[in-house]
N, C-alpha and C. Protein backbone atom coordinates (compact mmCIF):
# COMPACT_ATOMS: atom_id res chain seq x y z
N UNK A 1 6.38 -17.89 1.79
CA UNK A 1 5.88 -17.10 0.67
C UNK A 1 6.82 -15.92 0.42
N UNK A 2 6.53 -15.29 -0.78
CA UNK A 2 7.40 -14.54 -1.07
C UNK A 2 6.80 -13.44 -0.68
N UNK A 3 7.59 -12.13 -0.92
CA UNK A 3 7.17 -10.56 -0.78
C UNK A 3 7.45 -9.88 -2.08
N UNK A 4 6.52 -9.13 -2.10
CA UNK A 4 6.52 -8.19 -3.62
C UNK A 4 6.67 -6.75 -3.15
N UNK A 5 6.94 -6.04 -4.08
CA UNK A 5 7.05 -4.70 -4.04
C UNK A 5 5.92 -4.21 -4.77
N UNK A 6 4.80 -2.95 -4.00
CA UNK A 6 4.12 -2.33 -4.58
C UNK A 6 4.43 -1.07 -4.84
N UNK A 7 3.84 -0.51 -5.79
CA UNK A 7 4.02 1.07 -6.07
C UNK A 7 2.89 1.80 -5.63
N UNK A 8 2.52 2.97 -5.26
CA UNK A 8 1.55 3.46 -4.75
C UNK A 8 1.53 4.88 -5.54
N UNK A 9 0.40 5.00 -6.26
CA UNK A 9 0.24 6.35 -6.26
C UNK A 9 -0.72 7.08 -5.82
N UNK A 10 -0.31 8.24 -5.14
CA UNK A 10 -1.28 9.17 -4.01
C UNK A 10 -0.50 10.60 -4.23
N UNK A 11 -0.92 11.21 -5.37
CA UNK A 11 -0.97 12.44 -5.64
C UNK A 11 -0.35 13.27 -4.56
N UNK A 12 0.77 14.16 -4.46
CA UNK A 12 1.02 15.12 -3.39
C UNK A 12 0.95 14.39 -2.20
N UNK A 13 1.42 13.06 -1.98
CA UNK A 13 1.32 12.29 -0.79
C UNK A 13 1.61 13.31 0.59
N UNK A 14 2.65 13.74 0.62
CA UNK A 14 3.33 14.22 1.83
C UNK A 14 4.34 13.63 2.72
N UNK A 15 4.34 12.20 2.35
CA UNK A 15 5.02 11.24 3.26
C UNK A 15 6.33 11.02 2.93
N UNK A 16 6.68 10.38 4.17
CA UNK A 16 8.33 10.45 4.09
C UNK A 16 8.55 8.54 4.27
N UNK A 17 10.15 8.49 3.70
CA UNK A 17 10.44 6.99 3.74
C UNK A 17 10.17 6.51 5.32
N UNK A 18 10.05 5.32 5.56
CA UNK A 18 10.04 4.63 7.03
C UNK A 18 8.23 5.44 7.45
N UNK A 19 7.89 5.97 7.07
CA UNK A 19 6.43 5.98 7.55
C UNK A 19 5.87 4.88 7.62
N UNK A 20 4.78 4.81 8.41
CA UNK A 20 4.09 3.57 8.38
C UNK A 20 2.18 4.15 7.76
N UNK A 21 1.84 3.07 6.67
CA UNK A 21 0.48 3.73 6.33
C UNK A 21 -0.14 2.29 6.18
N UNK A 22 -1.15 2.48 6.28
CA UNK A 22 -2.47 1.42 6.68
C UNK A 22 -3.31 1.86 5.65
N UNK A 23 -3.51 0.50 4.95
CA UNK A 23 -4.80 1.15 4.15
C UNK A 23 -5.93 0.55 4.09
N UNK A 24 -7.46 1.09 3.68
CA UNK A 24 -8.58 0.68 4.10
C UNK A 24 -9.04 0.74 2.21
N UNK A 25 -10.85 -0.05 2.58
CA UNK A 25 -11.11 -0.39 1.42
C UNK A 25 -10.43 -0.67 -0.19
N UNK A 26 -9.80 -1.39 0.41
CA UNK A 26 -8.90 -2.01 -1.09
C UNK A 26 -9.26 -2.91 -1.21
N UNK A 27 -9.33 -3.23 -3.26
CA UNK A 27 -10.12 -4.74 -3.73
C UNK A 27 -8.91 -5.48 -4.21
N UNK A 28 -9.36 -6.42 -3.48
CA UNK A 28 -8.27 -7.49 -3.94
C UNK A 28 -7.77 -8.01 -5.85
N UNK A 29 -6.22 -7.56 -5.62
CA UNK A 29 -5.69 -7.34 -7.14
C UNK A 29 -4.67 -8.67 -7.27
N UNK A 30 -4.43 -8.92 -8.13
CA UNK A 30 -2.69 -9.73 -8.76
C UNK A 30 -2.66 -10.70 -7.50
N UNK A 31 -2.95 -11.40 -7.24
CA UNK A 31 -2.89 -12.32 -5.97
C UNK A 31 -3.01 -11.82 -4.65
N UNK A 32 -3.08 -10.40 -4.21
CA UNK A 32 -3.25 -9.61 -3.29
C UNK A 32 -4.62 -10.02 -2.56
N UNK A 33 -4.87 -10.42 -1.34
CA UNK A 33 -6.22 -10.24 -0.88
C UNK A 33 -6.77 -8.99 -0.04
N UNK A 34 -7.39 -8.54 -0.31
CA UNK A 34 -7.48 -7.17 0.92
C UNK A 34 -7.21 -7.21 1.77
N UNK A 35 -7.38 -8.56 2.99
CA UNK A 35 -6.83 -8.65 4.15
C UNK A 35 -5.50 -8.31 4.67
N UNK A 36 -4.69 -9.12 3.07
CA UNK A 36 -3.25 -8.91 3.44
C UNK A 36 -2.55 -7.59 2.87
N UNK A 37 -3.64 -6.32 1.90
CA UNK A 37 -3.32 -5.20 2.29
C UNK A 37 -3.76 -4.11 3.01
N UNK A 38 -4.96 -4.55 3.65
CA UNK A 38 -5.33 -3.74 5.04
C UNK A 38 -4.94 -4.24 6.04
N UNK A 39 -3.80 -4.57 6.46
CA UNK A 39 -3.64 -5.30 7.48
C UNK A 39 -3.09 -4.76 8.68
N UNK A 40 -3.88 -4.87 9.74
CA UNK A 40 -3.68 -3.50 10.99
C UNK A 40 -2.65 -2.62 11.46
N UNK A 41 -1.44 -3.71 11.17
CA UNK A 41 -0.14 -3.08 11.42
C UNK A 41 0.52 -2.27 10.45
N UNK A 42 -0.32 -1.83 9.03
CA UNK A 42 0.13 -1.50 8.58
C UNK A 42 1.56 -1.85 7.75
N UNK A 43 2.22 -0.73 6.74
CA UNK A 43 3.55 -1.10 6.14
C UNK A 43 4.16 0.13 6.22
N UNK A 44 5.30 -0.32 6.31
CA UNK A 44 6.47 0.83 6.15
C UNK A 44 6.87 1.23 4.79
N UNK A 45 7.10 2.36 4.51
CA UNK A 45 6.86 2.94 2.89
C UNK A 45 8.34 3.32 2.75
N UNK A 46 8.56 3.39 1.57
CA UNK A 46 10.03 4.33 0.83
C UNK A 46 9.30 5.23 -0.34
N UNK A 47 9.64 6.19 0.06
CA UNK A 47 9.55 7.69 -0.60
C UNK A 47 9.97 7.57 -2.17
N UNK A 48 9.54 7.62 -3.21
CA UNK A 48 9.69 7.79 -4.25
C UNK A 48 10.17 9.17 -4.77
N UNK A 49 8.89 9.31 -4.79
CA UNK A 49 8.88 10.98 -5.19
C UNK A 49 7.52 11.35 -4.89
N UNK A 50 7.34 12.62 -4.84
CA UNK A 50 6.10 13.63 -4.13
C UNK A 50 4.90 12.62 -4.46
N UNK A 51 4.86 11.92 -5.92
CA UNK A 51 3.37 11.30 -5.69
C UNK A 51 3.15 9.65 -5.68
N UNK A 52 4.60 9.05 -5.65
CA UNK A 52 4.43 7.73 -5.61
C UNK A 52 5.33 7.35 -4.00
N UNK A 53 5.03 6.07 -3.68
CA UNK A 53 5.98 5.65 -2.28
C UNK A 53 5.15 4.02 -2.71
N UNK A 54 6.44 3.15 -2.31
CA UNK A 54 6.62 1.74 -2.42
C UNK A 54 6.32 1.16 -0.99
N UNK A 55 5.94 -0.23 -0.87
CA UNK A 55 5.89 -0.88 -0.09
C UNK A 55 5.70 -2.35 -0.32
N UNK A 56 6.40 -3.40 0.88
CA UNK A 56 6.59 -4.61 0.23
C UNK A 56 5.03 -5.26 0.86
N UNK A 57 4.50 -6.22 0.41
CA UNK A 57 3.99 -6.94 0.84
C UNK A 57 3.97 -8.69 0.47
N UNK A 58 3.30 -9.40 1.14
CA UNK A 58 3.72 -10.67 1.34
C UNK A 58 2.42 -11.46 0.24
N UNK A 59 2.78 -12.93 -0.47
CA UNK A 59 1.95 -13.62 -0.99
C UNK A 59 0.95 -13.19 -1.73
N UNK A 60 1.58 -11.90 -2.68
CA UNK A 60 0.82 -11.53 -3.89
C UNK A 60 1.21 -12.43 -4.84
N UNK A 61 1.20 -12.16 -6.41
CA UNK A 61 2.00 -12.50 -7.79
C UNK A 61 2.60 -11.45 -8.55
N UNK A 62 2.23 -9.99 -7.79
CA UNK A 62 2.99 -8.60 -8.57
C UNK A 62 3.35 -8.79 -9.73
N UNK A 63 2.53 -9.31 -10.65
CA UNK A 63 3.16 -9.13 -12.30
C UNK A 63 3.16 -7.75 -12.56
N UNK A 64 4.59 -7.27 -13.06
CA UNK A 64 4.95 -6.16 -13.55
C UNK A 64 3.89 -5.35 -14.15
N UNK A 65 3.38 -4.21 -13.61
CA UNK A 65 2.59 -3.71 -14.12
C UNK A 65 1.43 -3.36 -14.37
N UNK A 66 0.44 -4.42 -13.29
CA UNK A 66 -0.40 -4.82 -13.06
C UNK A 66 -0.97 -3.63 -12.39
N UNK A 67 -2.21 -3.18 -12.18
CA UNK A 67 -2.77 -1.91 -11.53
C UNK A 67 -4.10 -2.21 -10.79
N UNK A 68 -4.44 -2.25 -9.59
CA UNK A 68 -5.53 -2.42 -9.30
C UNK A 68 -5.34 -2.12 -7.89
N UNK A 69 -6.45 -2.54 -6.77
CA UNK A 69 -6.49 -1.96 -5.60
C UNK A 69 -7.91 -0.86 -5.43
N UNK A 70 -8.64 -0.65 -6.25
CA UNK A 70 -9.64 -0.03 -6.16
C UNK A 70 -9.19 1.51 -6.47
N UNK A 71 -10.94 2.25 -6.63
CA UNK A 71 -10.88 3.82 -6.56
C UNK A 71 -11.41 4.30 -5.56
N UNK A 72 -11.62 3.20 -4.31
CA UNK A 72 -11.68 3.98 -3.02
C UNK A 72 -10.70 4.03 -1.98
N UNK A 73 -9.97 3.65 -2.18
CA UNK A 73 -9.09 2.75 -1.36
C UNK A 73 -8.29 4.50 -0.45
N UNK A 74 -8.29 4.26 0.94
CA UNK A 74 -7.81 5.39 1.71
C UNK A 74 -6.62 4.46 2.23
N UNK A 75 -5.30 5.68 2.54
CA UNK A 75 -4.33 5.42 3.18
C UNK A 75 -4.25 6.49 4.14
N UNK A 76 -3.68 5.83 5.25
CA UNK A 76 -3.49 6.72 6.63
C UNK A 76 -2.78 6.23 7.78
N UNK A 77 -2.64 7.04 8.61
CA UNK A 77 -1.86 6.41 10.13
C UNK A 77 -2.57 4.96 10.67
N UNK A 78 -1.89 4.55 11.16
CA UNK A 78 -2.58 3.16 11.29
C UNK A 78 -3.07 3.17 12.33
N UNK A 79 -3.34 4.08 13.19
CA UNK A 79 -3.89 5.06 14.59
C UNK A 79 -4.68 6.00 14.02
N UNK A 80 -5.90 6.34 13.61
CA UNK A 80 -6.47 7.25 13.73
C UNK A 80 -6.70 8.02 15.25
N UNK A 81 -6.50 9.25 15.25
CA UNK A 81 -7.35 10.17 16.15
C UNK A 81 -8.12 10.42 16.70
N UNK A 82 -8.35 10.23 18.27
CA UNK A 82 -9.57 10.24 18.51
C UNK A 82 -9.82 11.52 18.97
């Protein structure tokens, strides 16, 4: 299967390229299933700019442009804190 590139936007992210972020409650978009973007290990990101950062993922259809993923959807360390 192939890999797509997503765009992410998260306002005032903070994050830097090579981070790794995990994300939770996301609805499955563009061939994306939630599984395969909550997926424990997380993804490694590239820094855009202050409010967007990219990441590839596997066996979507990423049509250009396409927007979805929910309005709850949290990103974070793929380790929370105990």
């Amino acid at each position: 299967s192939s890999s797509a590139v997503i765009t992410v936007l998260e306002p005032s992210h903070g994050r830097a390229s090579s981070d790794t972020v995990r994300f939770r409650n996301v609805s499955s978009f563009d061939g994306f299933t939630s599984t395969i973007l909550e997926k424990a290990e997380g993804y490694s990101i590239t820094k855009v700019n202050d409010d967007t950062y990219t990441f590839s993922a596997s066996s979507g259809t990423a049509t250009s442009g396409v927007k979805g993923g929910g309005g709850r959807v949290t990103a974070g360390p793929v380790t929370l804190g105990t």
